[in-house]
Structures are given as structure tokens and as C-alpha cells.
C-alpha atoms as a PDB file:
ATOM      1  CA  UNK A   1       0.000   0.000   0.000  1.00  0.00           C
ATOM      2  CA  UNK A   2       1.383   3.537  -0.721  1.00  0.00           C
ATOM      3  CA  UNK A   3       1.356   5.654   1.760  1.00  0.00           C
ATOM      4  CA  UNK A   4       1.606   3.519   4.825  1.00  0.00           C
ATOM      5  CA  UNK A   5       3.272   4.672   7.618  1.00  0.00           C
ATOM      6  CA  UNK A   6       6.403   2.836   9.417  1.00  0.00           C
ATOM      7  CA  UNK A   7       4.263   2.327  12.665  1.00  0.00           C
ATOM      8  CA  UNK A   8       0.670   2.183  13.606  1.00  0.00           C
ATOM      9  CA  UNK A   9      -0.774   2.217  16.962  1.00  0.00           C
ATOM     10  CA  UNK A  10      -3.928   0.968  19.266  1.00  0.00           C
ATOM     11  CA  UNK A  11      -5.390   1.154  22.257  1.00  0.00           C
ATOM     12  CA  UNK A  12      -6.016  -1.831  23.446  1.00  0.00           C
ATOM     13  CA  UNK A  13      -9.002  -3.492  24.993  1.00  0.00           C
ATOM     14  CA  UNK A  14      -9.114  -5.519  28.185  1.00  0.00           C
ATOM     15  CA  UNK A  15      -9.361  -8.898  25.890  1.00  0.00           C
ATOM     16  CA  UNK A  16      -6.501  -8.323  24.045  1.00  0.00           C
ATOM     17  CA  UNK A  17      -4.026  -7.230  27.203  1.00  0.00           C
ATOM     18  CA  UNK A  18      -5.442 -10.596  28.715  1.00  0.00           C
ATOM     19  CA  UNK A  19      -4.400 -12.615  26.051  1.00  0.00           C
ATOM     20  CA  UNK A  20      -0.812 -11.461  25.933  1.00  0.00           C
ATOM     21  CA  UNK A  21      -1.272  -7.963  24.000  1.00  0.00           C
ATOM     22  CA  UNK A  22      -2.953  -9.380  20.735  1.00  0.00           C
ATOM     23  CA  UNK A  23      -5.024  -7.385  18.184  1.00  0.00           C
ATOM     24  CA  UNK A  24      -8.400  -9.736  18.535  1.00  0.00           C
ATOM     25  CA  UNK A  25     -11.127  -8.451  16.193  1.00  0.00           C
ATOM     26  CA  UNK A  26     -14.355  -8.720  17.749  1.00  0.00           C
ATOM     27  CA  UNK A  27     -15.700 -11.432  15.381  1.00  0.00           C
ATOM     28  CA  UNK A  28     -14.208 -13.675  12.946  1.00  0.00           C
ATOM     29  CA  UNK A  29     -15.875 -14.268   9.543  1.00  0.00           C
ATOM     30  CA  UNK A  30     -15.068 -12.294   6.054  1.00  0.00           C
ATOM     31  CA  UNK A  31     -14.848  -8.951   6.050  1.00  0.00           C
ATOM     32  CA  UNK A  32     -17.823  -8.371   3.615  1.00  0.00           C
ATOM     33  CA  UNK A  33     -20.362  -6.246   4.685  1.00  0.00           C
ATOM     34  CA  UNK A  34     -23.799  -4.997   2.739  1.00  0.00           C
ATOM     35  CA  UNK A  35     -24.177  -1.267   2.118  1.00  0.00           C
ATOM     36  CA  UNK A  36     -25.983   1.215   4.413  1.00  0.00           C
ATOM     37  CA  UNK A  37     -27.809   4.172   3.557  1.00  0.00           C
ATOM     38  CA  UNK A  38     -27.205   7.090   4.000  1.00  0.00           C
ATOM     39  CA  UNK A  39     -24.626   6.638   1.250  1.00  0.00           C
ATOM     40  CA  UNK A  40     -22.717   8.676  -1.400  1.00  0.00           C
ATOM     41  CA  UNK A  41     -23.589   7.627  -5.195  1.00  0.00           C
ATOM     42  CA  UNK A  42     -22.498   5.708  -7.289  1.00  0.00           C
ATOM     43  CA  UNK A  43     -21.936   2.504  -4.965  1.00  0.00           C
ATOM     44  CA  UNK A  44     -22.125  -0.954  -5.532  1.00  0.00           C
ATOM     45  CA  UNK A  45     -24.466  -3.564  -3.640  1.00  0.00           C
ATOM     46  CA  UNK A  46     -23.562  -6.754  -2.620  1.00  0.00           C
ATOM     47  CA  UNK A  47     -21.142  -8.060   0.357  1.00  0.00           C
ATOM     48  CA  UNK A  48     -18.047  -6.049  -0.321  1.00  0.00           C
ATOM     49  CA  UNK A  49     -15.082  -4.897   1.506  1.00  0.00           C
ATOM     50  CA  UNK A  50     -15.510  -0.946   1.297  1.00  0.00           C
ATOM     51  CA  UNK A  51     -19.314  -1.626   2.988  1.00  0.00           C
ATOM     52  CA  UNK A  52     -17.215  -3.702   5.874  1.00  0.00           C
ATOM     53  CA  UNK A  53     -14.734  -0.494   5.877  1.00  0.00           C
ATOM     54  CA  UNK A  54     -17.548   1.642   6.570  1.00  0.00           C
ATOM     55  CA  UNK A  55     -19.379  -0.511   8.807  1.00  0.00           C
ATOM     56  CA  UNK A  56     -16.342  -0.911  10.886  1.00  0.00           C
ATOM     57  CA  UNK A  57     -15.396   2.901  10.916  1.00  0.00           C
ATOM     58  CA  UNK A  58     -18.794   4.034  11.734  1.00  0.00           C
ATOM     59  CA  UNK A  59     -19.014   1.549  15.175  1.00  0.00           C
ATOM     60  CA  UNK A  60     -17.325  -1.685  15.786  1.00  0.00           C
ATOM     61  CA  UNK A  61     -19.970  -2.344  18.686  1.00  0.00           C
ATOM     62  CA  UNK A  62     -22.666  -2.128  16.508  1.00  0.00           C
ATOM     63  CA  UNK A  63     -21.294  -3.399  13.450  1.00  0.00           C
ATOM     64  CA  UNK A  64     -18.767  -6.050  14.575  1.00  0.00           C
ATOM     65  CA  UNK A  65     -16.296  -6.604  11.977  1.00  0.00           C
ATOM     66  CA  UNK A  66     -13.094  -8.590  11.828  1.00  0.00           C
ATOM     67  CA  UNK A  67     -10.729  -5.737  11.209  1.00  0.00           C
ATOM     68  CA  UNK A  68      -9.069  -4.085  13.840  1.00  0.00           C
ATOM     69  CA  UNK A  69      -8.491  -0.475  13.860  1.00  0.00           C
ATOM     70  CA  UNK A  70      -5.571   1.765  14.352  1.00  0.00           C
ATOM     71  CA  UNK A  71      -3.951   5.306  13.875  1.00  0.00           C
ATOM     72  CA  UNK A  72      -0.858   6.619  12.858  1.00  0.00           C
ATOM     73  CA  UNK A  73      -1.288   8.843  15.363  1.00  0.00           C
ATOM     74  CA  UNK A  74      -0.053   8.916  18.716  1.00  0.00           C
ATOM     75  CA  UNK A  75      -1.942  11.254  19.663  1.00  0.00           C
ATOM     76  CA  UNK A  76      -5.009   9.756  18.840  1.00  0.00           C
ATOM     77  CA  UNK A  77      -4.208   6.383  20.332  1.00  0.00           C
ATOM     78  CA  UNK A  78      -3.423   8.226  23.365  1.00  0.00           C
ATOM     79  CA  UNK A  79      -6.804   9.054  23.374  1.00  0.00           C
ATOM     80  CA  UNK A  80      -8.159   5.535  23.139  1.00  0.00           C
ATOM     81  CA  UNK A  81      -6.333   4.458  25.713  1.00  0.00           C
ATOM     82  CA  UNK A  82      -7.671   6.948  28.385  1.00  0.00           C
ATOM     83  CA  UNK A  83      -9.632   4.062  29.884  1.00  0.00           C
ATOM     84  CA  UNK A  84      -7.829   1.008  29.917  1.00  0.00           C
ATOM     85  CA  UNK A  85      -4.412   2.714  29.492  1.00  0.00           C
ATOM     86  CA  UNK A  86      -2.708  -0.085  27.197  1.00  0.00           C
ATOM     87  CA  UNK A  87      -1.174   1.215  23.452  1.00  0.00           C
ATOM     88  CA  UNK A  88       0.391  -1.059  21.743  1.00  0.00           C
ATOM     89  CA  UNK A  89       2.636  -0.094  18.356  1.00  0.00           C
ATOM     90  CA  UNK A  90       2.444  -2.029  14.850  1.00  0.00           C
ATOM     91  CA  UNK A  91       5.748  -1.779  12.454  1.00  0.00           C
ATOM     92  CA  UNK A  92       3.502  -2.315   9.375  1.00  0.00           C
ATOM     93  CA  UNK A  93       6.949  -4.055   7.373  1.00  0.00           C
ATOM     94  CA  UNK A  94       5.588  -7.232   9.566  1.00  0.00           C
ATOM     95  CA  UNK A  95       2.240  -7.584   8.364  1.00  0.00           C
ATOM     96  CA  UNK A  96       2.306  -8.349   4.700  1.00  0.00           C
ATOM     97  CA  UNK A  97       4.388 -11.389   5.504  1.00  0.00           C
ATOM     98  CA  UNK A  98       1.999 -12.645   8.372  1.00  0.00           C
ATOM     99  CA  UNK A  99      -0.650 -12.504   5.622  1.00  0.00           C
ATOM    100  CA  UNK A 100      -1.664  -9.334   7.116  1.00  0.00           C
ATOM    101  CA  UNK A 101      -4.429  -6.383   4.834  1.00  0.00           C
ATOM    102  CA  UNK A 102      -3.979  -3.394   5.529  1.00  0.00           C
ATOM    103  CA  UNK A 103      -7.023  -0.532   4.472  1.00  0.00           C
ATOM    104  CA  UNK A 104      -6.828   3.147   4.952  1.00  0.00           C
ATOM    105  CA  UNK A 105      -9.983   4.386   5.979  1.00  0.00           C
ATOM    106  CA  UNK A 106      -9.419   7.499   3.611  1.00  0.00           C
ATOM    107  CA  UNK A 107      -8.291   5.515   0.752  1.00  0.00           C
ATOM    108  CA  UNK A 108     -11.805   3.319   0.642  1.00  0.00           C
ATOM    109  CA  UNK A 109     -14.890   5.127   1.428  1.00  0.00           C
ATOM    110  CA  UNK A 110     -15.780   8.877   0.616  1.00  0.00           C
ATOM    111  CA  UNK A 111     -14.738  11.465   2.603  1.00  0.00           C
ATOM    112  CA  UNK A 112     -18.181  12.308   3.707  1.00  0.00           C
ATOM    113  CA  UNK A 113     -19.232   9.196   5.013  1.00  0.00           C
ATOM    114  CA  UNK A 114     -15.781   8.947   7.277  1.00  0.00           C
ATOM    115  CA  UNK A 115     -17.169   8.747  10.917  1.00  0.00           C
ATOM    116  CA  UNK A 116     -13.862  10.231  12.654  1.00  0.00           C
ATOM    117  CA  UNK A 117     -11.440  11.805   9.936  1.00  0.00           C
ATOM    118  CA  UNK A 118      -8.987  12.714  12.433  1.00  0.00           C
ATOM    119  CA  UNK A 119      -8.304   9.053  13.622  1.00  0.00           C
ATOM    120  CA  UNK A 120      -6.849   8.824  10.058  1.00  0.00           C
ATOM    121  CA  UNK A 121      -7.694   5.339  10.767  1.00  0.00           C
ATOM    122  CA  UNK A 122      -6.320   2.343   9.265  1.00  0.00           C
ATOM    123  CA  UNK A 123      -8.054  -1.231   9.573  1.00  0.00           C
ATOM    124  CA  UNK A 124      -6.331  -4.711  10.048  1.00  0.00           C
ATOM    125  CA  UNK A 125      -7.765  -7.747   8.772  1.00  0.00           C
ATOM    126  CA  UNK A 126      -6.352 -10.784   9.685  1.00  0.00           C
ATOM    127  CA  UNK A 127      -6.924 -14.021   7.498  1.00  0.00           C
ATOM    128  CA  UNK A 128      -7.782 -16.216  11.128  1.00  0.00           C
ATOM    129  CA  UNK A 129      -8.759 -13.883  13.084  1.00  0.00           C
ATOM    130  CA  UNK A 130      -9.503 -16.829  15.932  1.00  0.00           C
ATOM    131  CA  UNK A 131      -5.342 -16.820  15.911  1.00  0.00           C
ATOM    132  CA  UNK A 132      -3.647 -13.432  15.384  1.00  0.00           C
ATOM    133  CA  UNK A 133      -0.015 -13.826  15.447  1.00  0.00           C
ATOM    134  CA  UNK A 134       1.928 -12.476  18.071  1.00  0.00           C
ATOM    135  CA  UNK A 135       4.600 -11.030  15.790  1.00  0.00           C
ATOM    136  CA  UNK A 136       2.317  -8.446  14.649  1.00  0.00           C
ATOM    137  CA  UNK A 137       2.747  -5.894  18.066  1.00  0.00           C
ATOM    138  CA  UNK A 138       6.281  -4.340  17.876  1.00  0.00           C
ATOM    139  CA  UNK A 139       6.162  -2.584  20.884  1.00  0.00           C
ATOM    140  CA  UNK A 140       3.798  -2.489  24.192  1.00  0.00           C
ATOM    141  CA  UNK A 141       3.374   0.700  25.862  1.00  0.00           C
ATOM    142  CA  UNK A 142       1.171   0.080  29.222  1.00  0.00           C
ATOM    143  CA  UNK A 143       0.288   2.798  31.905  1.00  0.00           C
ATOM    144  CA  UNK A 144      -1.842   0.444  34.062  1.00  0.00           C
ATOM    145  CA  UNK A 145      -1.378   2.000  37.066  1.00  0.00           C
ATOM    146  CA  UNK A 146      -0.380   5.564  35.929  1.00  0.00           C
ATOM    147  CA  UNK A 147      -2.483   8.532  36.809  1.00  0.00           C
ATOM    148  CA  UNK A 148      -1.501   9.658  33.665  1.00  0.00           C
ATOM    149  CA  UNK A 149      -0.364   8.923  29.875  1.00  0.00           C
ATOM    150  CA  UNK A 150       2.966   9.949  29.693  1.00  0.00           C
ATOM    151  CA  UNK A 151       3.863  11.642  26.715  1.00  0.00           C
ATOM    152  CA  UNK A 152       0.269  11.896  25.950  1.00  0.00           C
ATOM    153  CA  UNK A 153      -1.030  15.192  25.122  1.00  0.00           C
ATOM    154  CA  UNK A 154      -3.916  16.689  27.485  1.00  0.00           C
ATOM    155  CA  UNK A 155      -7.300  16.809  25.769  1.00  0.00           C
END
């Protein structure tokens, strides 16, 4: 993919500390989704990827996927992580050998119908997602027990 960035990061939810700081999507199936109105024309119908993209973007509780999201941004993982305090950091050279897709929000769905442009989100699909590899997390930052984020800028 042009464009991608040497490192990605995410905040982490209590499930995927637990199990030894892995990206778990929330559900593990294709990552085909049907469209949803409201919607920009044209668009195609059917199960597709860019309707999963959106889906995903727009809220993972509601419209459980099995992509994972991250940011580029430390900044905005930073603000992820103000409630269970666990970033973890993704060199993206790993991932195309682990079999690893990487989407940029940006790059598949208009720009109107991005929920959160400033994540400048990127999503993660995994072929298994029942067993993510390990090798995919370069770096675990985790402030369990901080009162604050360091080097996280105030909100």
C-alpha cells in the first residue's frame, strides 16, 4: 500500500491485554459487509469490503467486523487508551508477511461518510482472526497503574 506509515498504533481493549497484547477483532468471519444508507452515489451492492470499511469505521460495537483499527497517530491512540491505558505499536513491514491487509480508511470510502477523519484510521484484517499472530505488536506501551499517559497530550 502507498502511503503507509512505518508504525501504527492501538489502544487496546481488556481482551486483548489478557491474552498477551494481541489485536483480537471482535468477530471472525469475512470482512464483507452490505451497504448502508445514508450513502454517497455511485456505490455498488452486494457483500463487499468498502461496505465492511464503513461498517467498521462508523461503530465496531454495533457493526462487529473482523478488522481491527488503528492510527498513525499517537496522539489519537493516546486518546483511546484513556480508559484502559494499554497502546500497543504495529511496524507495518511485519504484516504483509503474516498474511496481514492493511485498508486506509481514507483511501476506501468517501470522505463524507468517514465517521472520525482525524483518527486517520487504518483497519487490520487478519486471514484467522480466531489466531492473530503475536509477531504483529512491535512494541507495548502500558500505563496500568499511571495517573496519567505519559507523553500523551492533554485533551
Amino acid at each position: 500500500m502507498d502511503g503507509l506509515p512505518k508504525y501504527l498504533f492501538r489502544a487496546l481493549r481488556p481482551q486483548e491485554f489478557a491474552d498477551g497484547f494481541k489485536l483480537i477483532p471482535k468477530v471472525n468471519k469475512p470482512f464483507v459487509a452490505s451497504p448502508m444508507l445514508p450513502n454517497v452515489l455511485p456505490f455498488k451492492l452486494g457483500l463487499r469490503v468498502e461496505h465492511a470499511v464503513r461498517a467498521h469505521q462508523l461503530d465496531s460495537d454495533k457493526y462487529p467486523t473482523s478488522a481491527v483499527s488503528t492510527t498513525p497517530l499517537w496522539s489519537r491512540a493516546c486518546y483511546y487508551a484513556v480508559t484502559h491505558r494499554v497502546i500497543v505499536r504495529i511496524n507495518t513491514d511485519n504484516l504483509q508477511p503474516l498474511g496481514v491487509q492493511v485498508r486506509k480508511v481514507a483511501d476506501v470510502i468517501h470522505q463524507n461518510l468517514i465517521n472520525k477523519p482525524e483518527d486517520e484510521e487504518f483497519q487490520l484484517w487478519m486471514p484467522d482472526a480466531s489466531n492473530p499472530p503475536e509477531s504483529i505488536v512491535d512494541r507495548v506501551f502500558d500505563f496500568r497503574g499511571h495517573t496519567d499517559l505519559p507523553n500523551c497530550p492533554p485533551e
